[in-house]
C-alpha atoms as a PDB file:
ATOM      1  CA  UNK A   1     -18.293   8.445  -3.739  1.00  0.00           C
ATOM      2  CA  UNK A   2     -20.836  10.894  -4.521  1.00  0.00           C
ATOM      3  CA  UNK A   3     -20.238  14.773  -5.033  1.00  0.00           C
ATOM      4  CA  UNK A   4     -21.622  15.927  -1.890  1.00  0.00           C
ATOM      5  CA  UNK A   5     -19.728  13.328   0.237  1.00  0.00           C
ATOM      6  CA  UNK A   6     -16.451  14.565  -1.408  1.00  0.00           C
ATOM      7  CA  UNK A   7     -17.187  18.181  -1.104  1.00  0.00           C
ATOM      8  CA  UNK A   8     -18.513  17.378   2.747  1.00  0.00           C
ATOM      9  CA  UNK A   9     -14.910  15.469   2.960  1.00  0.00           C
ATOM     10  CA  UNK A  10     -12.751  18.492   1.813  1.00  0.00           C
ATOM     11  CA  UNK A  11     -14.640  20.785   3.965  1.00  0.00           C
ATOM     12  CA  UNK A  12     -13.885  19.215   7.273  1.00  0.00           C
ATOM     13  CA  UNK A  13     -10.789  19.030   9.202  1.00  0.00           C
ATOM     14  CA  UNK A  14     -10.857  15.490  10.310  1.00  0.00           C
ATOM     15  CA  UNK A  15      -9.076  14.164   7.239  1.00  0.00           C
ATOM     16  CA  UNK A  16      -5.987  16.635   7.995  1.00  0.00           C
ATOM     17  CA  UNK A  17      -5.916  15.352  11.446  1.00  0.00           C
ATOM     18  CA  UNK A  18      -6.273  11.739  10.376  1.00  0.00           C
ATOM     19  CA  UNK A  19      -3.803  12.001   8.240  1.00  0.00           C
ATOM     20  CA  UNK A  20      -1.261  13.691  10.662  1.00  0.00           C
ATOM     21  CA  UNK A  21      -2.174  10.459  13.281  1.00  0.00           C
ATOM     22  CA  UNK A  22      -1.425   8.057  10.910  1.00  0.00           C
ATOM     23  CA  UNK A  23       2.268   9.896   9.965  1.00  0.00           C
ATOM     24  CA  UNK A  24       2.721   9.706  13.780  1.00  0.00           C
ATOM     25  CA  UNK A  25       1.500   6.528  13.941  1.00  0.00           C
ATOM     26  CA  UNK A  26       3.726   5.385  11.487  1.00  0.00           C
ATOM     27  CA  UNK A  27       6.353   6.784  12.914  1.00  0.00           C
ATOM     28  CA  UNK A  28       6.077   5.190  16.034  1.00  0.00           C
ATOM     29  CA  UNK A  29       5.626   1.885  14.679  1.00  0.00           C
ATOM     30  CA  UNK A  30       8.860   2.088  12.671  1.00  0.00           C
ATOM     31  CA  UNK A  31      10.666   3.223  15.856  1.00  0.00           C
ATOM     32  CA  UNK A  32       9.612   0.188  18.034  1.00  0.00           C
ATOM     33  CA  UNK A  33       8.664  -2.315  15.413  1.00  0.00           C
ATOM     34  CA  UNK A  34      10.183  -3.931  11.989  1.00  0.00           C
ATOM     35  CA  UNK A  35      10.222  -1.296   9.941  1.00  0.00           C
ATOM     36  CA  UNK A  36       7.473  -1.149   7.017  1.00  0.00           C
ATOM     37  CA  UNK A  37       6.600  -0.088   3.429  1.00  0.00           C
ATOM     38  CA  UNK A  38       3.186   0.998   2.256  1.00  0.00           C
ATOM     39  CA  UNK A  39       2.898   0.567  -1.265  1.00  0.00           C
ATOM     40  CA  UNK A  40      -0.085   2.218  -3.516  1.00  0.00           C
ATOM     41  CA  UNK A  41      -0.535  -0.510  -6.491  1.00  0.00           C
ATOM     42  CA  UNK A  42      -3.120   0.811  -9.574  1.00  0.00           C
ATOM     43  CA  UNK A  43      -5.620  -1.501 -11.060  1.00  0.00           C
ATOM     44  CA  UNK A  44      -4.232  -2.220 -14.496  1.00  0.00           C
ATOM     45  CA  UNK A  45      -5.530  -0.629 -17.556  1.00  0.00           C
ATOM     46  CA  UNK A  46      -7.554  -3.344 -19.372  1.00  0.00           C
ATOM     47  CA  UNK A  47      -8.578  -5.083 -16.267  1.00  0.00           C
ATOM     48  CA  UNK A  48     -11.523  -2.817 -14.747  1.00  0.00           C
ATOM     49  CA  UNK A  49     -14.265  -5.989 -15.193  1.00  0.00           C
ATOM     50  CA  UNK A  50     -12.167  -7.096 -12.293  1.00  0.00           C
ATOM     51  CA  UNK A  51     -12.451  -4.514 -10.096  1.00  0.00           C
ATOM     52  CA  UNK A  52     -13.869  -6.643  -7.147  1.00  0.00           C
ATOM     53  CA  UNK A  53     -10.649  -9.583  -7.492  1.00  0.00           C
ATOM     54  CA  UNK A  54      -8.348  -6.651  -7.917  1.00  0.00           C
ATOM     55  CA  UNK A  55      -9.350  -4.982  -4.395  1.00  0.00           C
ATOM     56  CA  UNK A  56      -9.937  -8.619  -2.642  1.00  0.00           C
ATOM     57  CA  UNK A  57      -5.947  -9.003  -3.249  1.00  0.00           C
ATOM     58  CA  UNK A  58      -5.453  -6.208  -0.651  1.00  0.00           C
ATOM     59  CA  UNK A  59      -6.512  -9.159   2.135  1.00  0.00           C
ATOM     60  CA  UNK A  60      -5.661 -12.220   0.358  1.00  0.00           C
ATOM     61  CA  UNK A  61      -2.669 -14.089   2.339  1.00  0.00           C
ATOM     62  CA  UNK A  62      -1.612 -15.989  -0.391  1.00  0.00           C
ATOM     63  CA  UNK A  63      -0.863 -12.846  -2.626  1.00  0.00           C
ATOM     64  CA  UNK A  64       0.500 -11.254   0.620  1.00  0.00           C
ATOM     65  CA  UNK A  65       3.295 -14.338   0.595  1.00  0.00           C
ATOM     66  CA  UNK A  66       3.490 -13.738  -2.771  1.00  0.00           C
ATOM     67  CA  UNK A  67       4.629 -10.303  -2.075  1.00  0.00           C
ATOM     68  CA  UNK A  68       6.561 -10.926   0.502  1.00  0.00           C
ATOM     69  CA  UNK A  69       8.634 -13.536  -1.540  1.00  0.00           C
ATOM     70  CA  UNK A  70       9.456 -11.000  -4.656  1.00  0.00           C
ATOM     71  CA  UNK A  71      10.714  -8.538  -2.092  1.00  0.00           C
ATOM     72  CA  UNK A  72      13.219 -10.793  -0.597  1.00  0.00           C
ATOM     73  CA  UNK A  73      13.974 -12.066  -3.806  1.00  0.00           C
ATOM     74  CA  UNK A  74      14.461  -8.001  -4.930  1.00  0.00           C
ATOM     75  CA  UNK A  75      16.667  -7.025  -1.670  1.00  0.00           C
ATOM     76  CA  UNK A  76      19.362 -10.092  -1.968  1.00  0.00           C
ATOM     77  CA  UNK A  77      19.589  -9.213  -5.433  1.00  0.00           C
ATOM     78  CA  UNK A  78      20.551  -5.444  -4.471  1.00  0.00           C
ATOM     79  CA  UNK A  79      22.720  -6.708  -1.624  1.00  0.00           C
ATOM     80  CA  UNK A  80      24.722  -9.138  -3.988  1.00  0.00           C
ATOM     81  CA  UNK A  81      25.251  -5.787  -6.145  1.00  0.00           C
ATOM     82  CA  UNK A  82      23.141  -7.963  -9.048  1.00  0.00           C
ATOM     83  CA  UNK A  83      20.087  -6.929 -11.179  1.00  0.00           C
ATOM     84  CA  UNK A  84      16.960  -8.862 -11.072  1.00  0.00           C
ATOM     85  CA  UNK A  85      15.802 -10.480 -13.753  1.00  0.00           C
ATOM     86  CA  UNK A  86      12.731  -8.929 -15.662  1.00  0.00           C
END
């Protein structure tokens, strides 16, 4: 993003309001729907050359599954009272 596009971003208030519609938006959504986590993952250190793989994983569905999988593996672990293994 260049400079003047960030400065041009601070300086107006849509951001503030887009932000406060997606809080109520996701409030909504965990009031009538399955509930939801949003979950900000870093590119490693060491792996910048693959910047363009690392953001493609936001829409791939097999990494999705993938996801989906360790986190039911993670919650029957906490709800047997056990640690996962590393």
């Amino acid at each position: 993003m260049e400079l003047t596009k960030i400065k041009k971003w601070f300086k107006s208030g849509k951001p503030k309001n887009e932000r406060k519609y997606e809080e109520e938006k996701r409030e909504f959504e965990m009031a009538i729907g399955k509930p939801f986590i949003i979950v900000r993952i870093e590119m490693p250190e060491s792996f910048e050359d693959l910047r363009t793989e690392f953001l493609s994983l936001e829409k791939d569905e097999r990494f999705l599954e993938e996801v989906k999988d360790l986190i039911k593996k993670r919650l029957v672990y906490q709800k047997k009272g056990t640690i996962p293994p590393s």
